[in-house]
C-alpha atoms as a PDB file:
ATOM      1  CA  UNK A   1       0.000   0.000   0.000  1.00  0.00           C
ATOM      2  CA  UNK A   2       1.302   3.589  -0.669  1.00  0.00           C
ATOM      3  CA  UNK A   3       0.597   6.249   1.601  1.00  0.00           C
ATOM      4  CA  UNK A   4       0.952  10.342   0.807  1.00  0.00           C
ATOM      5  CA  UNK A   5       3.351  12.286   2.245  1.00  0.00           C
ATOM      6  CA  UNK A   6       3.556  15.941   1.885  1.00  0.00           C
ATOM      7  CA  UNK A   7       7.519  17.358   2.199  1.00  0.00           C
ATOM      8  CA  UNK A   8       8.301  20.966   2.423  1.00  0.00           C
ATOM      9  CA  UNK A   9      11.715  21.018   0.851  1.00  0.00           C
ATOM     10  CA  UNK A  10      14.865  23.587   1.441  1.00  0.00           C
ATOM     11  CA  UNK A  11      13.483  26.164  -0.957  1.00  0.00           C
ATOM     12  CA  UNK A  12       9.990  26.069   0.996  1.00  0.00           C
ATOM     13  CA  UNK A  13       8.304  23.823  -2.136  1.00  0.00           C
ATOM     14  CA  UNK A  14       6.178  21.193  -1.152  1.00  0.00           C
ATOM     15  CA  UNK A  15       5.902  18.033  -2.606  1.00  0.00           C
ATOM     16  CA  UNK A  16       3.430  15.649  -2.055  1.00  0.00           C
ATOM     17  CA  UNK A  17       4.456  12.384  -3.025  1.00  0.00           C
ATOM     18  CA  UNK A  18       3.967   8.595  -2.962  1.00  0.00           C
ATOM     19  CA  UNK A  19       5.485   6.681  -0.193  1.00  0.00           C
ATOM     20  CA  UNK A  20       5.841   2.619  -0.879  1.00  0.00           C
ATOM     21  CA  UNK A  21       5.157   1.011   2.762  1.00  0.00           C
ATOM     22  CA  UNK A  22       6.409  -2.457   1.586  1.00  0.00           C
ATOM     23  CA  UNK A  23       9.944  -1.486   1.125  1.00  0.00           C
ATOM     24  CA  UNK A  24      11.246  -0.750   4.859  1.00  0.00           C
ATOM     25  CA  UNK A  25      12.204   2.758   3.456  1.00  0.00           C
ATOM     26  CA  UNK A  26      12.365   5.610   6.182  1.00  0.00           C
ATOM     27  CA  UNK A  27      11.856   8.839   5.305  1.00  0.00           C
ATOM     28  CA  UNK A  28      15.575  10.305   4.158  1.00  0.00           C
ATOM     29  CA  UNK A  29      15.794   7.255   1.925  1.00  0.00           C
ATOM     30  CA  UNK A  30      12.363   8.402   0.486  1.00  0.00           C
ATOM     31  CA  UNK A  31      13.274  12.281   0.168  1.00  0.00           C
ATOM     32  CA  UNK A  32      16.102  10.920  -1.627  1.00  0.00           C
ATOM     33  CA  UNK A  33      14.232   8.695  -4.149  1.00  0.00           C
ATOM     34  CA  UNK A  34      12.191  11.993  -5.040  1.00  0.00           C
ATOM     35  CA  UNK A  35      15.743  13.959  -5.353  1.00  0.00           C
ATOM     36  CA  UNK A  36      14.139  16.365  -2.743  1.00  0.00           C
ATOM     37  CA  UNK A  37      17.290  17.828  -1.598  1.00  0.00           C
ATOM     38  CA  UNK A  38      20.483  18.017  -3.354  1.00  0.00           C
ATOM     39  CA  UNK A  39      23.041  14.892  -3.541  1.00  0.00           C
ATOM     40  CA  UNK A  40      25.339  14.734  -0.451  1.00  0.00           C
ATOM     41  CA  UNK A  41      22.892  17.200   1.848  1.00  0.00           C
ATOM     42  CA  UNK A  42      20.952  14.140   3.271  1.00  0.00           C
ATOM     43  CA  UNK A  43      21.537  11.036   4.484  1.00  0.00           C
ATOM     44  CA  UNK A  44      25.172  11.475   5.010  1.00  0.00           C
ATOM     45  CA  UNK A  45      26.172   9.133   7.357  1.00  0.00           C
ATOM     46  CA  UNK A  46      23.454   6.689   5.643  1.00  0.00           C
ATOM     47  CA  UNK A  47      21.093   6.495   8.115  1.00  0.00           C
ATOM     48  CA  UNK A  48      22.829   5.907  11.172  1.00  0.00           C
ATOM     49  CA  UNK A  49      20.957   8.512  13.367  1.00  0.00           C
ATOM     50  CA  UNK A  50      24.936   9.950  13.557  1.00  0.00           C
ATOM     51  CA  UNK A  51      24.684  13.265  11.489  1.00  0.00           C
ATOM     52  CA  UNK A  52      21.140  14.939  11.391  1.00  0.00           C
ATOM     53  CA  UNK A  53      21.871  15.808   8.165  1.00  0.00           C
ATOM     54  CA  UNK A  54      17.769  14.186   7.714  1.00  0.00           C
ATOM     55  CA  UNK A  55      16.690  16.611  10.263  1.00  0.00           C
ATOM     56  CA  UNK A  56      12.795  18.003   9.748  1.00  0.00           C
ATOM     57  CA  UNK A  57      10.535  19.521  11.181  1.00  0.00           C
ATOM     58  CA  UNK A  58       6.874  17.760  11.482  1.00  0.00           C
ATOM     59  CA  UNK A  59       4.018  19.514  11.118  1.00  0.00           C
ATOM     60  CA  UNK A  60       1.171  17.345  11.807  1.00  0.00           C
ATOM     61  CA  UNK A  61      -0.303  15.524  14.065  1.00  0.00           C
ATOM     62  CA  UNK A  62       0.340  11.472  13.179  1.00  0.00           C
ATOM     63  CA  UNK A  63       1.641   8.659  15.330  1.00  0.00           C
ATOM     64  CA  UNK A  64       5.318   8.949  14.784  1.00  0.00           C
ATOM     65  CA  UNK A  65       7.351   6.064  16.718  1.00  0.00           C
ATOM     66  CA  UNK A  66       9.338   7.806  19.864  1.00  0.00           C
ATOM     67  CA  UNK A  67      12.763   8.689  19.606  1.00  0.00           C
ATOM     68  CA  UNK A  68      15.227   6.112  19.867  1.00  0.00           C
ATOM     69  CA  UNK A  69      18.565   7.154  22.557  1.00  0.00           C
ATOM     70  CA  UNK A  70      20.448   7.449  19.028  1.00  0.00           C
ATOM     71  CA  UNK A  71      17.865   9.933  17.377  1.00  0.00           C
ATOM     72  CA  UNK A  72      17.436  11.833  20.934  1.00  0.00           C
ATOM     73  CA  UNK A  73      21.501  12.214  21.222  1.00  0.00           C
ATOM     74  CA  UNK A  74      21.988  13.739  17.828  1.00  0.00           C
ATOM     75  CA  UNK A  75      19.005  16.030  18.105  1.00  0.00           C
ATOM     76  CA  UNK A  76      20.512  16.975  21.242  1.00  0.00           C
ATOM     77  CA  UNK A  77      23.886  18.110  19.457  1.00  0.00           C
ATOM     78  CA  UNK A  78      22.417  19.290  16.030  1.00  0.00           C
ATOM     79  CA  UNK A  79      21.575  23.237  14.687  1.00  0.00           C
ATOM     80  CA  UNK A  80      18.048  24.742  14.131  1.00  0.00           C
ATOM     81  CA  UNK A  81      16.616  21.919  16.412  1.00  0.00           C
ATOM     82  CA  UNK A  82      12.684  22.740  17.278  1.00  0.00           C
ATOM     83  CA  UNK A  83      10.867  20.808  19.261  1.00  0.00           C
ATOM     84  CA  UNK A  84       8.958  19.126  16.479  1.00  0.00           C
ATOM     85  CA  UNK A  85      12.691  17.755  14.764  1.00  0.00           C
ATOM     86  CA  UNK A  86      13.122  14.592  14.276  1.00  0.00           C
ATOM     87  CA  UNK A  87      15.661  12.759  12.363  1.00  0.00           C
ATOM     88  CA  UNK A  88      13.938  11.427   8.871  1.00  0.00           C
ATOM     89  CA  UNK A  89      16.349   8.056   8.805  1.00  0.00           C
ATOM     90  CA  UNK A  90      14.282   7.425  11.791  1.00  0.00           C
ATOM     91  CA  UNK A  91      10.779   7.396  10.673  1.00  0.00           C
ATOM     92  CA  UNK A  92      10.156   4.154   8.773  1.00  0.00           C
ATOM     93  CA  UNK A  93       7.475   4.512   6.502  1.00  0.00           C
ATOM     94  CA  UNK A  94       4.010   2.471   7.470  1.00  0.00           C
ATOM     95  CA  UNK A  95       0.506   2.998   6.739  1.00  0.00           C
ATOM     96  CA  UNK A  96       0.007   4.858  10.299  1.00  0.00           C
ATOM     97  CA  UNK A  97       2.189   7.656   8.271  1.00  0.00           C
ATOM     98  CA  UNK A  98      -0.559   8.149   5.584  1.00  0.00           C
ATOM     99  CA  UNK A  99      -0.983  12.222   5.471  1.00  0.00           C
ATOM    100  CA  UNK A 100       1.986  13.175   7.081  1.00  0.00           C
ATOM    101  CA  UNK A 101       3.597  16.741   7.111  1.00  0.00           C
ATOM    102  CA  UNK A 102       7.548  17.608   6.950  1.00  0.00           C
ATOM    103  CA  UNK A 103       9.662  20.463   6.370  1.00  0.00           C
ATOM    104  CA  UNK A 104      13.328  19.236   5.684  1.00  0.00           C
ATOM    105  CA  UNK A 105      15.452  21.855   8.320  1.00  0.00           C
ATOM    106  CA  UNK A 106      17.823  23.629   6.773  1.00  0.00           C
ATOM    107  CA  UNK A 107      21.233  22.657   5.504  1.00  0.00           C
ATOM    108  CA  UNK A 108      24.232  23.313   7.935  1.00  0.00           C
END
């Protein structure tokens, strides 16, 4: 089943787009299937939870999963952390996801 997904990207576009839920993708992987943000700006240390480099910002309210001690370390150390960040390499996509909101946080 896919689910929708609307993603604010770095230029403040949104994109609503198609998430697969049968594929164990999180969310960087998926923001990077839809060449959201540029090559080499996300998903650095390949989803690790080690460089926030995934960071966004949700902006609606769905179930998300809680934040792992790997996911609540980084957020702790990363820049232009709000308190609705969260680290997309975290979020796996399911069909509790269906309508969510993001805005990818902007590039360090």
């Amino acid at each position: 089943m896919d689910i929708t997904i609307k993603i604010t990207d770095r230029d403040g576009v949104t994109h609503e787009v198609q998430a697969p839920t049968d594929m164990n993708m999180n969310l960087m992987e998926l923001v990077r299937a839809y060449e959201l943000a540029p090559e080499g700006t996300i998903g650095i240390c390949g989803g690790m939870a080690m460089c926030a480099s995934c960071q966004c910002y949700v902006l609606n309210q769905v179930p998300l999963p809680e934040k792992n001690p790997d996911e609540e370390a980084m957020l702790w150390e990363a820049f232009n952390v709000k308190e609705n960040s969260r680290l997309g390499c975290q979020i796996h996509l399911t069909e509790e996801l269906d309508g969510l909101e993001v805005e990818l946080a902007p590039e360090v």
